[in-house]
C-alpha atoms as a PDB file:
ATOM      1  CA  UNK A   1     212.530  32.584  85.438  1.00  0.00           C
ATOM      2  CA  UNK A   2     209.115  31.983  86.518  1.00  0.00           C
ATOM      3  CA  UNK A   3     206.069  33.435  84.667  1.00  0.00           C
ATOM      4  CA  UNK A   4     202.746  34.485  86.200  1.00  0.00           C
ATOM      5  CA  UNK A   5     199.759  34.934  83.951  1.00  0.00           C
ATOM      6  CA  UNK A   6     196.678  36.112  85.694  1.00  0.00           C
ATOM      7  CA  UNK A   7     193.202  35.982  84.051  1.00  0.00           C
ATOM      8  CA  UNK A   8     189.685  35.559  85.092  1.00  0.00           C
ATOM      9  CA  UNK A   9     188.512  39.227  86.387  1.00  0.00           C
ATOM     10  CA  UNK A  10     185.536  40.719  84.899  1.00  0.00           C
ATOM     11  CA  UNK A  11     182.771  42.869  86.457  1.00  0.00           C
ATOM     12  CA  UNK A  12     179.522  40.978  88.404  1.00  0.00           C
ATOM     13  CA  UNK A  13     176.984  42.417  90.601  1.00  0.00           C
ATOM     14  CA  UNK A  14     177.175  41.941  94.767  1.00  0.00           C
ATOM     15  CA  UNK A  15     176.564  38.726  95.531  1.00  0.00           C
ATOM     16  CA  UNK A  16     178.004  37.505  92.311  1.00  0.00           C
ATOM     17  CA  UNK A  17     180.708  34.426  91.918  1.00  0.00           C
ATOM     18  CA  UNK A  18     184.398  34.968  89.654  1.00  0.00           C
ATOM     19  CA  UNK A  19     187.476  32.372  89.345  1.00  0.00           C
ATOM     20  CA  UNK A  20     190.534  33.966  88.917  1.00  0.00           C
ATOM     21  CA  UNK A  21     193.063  31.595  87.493  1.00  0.00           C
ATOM     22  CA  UNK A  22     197.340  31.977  87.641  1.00  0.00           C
ATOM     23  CA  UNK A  23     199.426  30.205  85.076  1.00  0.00           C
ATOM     24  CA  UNK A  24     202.909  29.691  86.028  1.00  0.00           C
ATOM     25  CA  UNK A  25     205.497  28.516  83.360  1.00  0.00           C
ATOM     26  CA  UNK A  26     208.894  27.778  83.325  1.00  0.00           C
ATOM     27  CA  UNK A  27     209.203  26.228  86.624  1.00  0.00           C
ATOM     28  CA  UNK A  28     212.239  24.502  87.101  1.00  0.00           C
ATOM     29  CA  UNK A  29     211.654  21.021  88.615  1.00  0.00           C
ATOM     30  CA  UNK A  30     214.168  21.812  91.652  1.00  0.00           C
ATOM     31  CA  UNK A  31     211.437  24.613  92.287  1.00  0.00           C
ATOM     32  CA  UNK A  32     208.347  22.306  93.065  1.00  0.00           C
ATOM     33  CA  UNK A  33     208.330  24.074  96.954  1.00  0.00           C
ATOM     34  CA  UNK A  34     207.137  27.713  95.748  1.00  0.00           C
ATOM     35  CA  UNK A  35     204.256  28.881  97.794  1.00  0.00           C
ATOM     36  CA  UNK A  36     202.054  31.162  96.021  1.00  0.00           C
ATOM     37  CA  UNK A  37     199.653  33.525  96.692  1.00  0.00           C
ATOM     38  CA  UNK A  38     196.855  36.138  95.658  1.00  0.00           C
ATOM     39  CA  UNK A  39     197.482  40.087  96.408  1.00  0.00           C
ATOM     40  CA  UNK A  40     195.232  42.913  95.712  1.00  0.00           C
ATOM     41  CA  UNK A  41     195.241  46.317  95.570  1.00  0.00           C
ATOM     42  CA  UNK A  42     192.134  48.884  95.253  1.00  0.00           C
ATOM     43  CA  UNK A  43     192.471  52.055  93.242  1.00  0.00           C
ATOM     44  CA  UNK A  44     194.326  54.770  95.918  1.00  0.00           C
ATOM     45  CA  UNK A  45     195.017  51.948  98.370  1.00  0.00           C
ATOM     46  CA  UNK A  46     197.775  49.852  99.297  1.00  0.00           C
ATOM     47  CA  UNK A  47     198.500  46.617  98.120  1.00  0.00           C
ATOM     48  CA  UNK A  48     197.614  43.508 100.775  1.00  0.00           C
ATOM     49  CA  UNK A  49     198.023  40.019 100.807  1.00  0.00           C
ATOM     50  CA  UNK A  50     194.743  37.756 100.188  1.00  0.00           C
ATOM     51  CA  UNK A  51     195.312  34.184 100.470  1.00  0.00           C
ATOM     52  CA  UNK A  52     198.075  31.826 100.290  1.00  0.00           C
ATOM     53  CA  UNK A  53     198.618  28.327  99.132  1.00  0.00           C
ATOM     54  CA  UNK A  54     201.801  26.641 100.767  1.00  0.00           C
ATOM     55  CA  UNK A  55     203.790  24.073  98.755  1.00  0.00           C
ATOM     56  CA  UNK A  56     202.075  21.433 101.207  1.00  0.00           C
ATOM     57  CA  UNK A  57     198.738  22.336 100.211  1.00  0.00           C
ATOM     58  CA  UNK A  58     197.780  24.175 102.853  1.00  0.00           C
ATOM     59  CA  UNK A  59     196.115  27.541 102.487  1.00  0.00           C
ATOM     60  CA  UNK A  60     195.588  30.807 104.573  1.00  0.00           C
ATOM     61  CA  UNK A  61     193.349  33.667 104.267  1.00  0.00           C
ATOM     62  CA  UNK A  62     192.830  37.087 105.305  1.00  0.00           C
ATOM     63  CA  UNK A  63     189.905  37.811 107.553  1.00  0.00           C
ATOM     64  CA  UNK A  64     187.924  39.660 105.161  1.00  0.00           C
ATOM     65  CA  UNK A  65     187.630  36.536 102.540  1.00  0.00           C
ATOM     66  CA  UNK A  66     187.365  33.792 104.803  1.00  0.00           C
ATOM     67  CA  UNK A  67     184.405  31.611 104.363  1.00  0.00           C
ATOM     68  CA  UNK A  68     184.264  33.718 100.728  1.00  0.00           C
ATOM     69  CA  UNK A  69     187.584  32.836  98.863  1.00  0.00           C
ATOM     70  CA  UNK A  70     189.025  29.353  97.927  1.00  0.00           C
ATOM     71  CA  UNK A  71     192.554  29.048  96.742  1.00  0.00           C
ATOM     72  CA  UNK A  72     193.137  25.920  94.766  1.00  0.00           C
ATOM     73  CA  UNK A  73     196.258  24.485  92.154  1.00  0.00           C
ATOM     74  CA  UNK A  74     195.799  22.148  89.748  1.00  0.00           C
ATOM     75  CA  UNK A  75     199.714  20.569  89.791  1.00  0.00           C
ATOM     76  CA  UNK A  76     198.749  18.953  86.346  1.00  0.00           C
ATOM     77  CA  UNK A  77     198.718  22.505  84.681  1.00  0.00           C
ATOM     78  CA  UNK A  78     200.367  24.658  87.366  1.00  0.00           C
ATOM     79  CA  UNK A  79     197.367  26.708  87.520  1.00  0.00           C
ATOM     80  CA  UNK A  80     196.456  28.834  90.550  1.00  0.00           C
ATOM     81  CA  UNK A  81     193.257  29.452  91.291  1.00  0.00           C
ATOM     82  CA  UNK A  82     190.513  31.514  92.946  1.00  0.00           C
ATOM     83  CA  UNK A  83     187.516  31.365  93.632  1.00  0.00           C
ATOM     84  CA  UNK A  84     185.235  34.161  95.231  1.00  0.00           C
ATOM     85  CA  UNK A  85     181.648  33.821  96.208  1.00  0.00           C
ATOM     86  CA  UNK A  86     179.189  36.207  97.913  1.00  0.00           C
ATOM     87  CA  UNK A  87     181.843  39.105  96.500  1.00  0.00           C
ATOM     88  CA  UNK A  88     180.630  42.828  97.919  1.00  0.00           C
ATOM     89  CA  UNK A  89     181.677  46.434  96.393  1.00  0.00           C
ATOM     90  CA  UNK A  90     185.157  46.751  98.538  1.00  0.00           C
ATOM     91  CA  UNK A  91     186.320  43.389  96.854  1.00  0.00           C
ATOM     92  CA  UNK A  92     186.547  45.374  93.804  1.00  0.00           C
ATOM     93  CA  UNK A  93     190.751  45.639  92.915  1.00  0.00           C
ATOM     94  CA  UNK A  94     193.382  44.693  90.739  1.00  0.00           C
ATOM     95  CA  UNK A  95     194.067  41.247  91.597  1.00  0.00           C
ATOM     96  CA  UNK A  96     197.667  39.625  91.333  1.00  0.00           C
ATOM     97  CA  UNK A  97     199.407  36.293  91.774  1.00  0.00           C
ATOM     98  CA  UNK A  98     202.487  35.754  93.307  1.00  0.00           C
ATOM     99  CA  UNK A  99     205.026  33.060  93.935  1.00  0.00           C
ATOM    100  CA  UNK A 100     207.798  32.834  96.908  1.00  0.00           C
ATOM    101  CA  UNK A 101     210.707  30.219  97.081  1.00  0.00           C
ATOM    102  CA  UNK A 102     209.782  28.791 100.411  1.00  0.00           C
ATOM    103  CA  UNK A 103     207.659  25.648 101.696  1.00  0.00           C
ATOM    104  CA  UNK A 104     204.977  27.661 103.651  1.00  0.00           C
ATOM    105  CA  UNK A 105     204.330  31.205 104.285  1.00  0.00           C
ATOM    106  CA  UNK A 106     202.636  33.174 106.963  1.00  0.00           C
ATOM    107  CA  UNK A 107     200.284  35.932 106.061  1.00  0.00           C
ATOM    108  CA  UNK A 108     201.303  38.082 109.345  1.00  0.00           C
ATOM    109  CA  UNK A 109     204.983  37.988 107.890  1.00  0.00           C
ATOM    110  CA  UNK A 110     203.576  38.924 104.364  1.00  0.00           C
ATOM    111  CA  UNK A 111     202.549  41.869 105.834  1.00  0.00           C
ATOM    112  CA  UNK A 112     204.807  43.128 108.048  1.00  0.00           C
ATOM    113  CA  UNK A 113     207.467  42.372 104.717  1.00  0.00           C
ATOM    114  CA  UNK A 114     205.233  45.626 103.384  1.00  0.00           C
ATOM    115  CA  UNK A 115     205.464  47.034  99.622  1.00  0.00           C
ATOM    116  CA  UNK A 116     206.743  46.693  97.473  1.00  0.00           C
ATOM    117  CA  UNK A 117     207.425  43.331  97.399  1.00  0.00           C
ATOM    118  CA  UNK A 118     205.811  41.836  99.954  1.00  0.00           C
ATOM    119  CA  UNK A 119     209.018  39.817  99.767  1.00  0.00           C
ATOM    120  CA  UNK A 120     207.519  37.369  96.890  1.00  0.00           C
ATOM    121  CA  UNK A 121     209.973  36.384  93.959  1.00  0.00           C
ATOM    122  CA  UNK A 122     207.499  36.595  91.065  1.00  0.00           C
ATOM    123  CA  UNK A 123     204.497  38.489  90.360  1.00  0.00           C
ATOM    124  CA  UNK A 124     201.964  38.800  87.395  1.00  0.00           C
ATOM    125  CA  UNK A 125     200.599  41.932  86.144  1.00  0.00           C
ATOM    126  CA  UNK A 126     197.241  41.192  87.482  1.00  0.00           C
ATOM    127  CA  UNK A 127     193.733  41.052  86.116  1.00  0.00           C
ATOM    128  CA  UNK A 128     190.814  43.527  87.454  1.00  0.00           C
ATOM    129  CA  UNK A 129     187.646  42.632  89.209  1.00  0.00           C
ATOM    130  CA  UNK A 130     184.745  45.204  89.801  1.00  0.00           C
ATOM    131  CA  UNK A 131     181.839  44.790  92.173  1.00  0.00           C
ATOM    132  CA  UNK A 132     179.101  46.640  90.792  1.00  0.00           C
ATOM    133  CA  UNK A 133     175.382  46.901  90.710  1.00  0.00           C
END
């Protein structure tokens, strides 16, 4: 069973930089094609899909991040990350990683899958990130 440890969130003014890094343990070796991804959800809004990293290395974002986000692994450590510049008050959410057993995924598909589940496998509990002045 896969585990998904977020950490990284904290509070930082508009404008302001955070890296939000996912440890996943207990992979088993046959499961070296998960995609993964980032999620968040704002207090009294629903949960959407951020940015993806396929098991080929290639990522996808949402239009409101792009240009803003990075998503990165490090295969060494099996550590997700990501990384948000030039971050603005409605980026402010509970962030959470999330793993799918599949090569590649496609953010329009992620979506129309809806909540709960998005149709991911594995999910952390998520680490908070406020946008404040």
């Amino acid at each position: 069973q896969v585990q998904l440890v977020e950490s990284g969130g904290g509070s930082v003014q508009p404008g302001g930089s955070l890296t939000l890094s996912c440890l996943a343990t207990d992979i088993p070796y046959r499961e070296y094609s998960l995609s993964m991804l980032w999620f968040r959800q704002a207090p009294g809004k629903e949960r959407e899909v951020v940015a993806a990293l396929n098991s080929d290395g290639t990522t996808q974002y949402v239009d409101s991040v792009k240009d803003r986000f990075t998503v990165s692994k490090d295969k060494s450590t099996d550590t997700l990350y990501l990384r948000m510049n030039n971050l603005r008050p409605e980026d402010s959410a509970m962030y959470y990683c999330a793993a799918v057993h599949s090569h590649s995924v496609n953010l329009g598909a992620i979506r129309a899958l809806g909540a709960p589940n998005f149709g991911m496998d594995y999910w952390g509990e998520g680490t908070e990130v406020t946008i404040s002045s």
